[in-house]
Protein backbone atom coordinates (compact mmCIF):
# COMPACT_ATOMS: atom_id res chain seq x y z
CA UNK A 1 0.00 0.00 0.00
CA UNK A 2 1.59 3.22 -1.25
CA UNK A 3 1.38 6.23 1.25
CA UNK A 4 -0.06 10.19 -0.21
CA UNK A 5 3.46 11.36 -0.33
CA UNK A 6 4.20 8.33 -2.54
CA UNK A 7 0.95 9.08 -4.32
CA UNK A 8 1.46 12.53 -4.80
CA UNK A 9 4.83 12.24 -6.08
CA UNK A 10 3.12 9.61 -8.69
CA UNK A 11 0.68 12.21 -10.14
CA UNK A 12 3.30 14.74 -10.54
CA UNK A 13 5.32 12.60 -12.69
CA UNK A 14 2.73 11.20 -14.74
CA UNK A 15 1.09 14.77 -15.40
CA UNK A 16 4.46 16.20 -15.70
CA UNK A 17 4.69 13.22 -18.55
CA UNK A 18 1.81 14.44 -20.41
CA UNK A 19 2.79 17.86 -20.13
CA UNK A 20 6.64 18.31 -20.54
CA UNK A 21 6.64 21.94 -21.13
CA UNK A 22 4.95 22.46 -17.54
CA UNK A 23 7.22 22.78 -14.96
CA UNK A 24 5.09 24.91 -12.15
CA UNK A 25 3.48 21.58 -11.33
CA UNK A 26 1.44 21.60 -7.59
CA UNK A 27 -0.45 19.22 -5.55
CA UNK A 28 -3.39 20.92 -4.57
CA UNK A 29 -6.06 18.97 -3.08
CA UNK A 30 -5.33 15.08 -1.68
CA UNK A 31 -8.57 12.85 -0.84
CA UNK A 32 -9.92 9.10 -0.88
CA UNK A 33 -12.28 7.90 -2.39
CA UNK A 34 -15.54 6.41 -0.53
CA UNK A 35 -14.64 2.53 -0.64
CA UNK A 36 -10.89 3.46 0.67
CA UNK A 37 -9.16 1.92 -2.54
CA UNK A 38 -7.92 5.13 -4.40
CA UNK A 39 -6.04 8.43 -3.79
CA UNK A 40 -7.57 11.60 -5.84
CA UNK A 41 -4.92 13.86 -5.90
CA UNK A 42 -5.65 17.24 -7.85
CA UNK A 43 -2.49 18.88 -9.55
CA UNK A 44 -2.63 22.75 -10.61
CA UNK A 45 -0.79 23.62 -13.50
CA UNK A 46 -0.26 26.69 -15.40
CA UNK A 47 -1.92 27.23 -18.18
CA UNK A 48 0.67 27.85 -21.34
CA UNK A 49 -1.87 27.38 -24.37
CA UNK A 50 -0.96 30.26 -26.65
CA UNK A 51 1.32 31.65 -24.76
CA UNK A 52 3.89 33.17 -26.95
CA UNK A 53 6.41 36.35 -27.25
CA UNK A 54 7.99 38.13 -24.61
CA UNK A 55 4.74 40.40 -23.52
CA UNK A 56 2.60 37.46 -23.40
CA UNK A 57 4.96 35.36 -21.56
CA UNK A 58 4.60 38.74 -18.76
CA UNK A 59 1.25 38.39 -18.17
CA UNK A 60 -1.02 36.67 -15.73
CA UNK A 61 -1.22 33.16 -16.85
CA UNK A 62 -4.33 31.29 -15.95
CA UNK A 63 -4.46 27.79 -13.81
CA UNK A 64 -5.86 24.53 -14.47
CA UNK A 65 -6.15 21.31 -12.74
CA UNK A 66 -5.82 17.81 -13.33
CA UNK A 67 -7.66 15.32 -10.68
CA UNK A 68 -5.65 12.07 -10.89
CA UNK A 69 -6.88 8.49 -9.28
CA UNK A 70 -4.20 6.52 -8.14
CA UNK A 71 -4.77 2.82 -6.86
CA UNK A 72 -3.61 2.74 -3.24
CA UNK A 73 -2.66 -1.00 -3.55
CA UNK A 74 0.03 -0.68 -6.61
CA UNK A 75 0.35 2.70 -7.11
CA UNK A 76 -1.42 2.76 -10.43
CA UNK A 77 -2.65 5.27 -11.93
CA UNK A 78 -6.10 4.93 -12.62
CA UNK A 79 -7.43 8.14 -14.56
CA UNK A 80 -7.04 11.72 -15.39
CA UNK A 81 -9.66 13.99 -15.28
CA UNK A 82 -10.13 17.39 -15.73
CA UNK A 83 -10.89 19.23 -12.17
CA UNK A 84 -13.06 22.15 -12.53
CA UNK A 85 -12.89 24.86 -9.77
């Protein structure tokens, strides 16, 4: 049985997989599921679509979040969803 720092470390490397270019990666909300067999851990993210140039690179950059499932037996992860906030 893998522990939440164990699981959070997991999501950040398989988001950080997905998205290369992304490297303000943050856990931001950890929880279980109901039935006790999966961590949801929800990973913020900058949001660099479009963002080009030296002005746009300046301004405020919107966030966005990834919920990930992770199976708390093996460590697997189990989906990626988007998280809505």
């Amino acid at each position: 049985m893998i522990d939440l720092k164990t699981a959070s470390k997991i999501a950040i490397e398989f988001v950080q997989s997905i998205y290369p270019d992304n490297t303000d990666l943050q856990v931001e909300e950890i929880e279980t599921t109901e039935d006790g067999k999966y961590w949801l851990i929800t990973i913020g993210m900058y949001d660099l679509t479009g963002i080009k140039g030296t002005l746009a690179a300046l301004a405020p950059k919107p966030r966005k979040y990834k919920a990930v499932q992770i199976n708390k037996e093996d460590g697997l992860v189990q989906s990626m969803k988007i998280r809505k906030v």
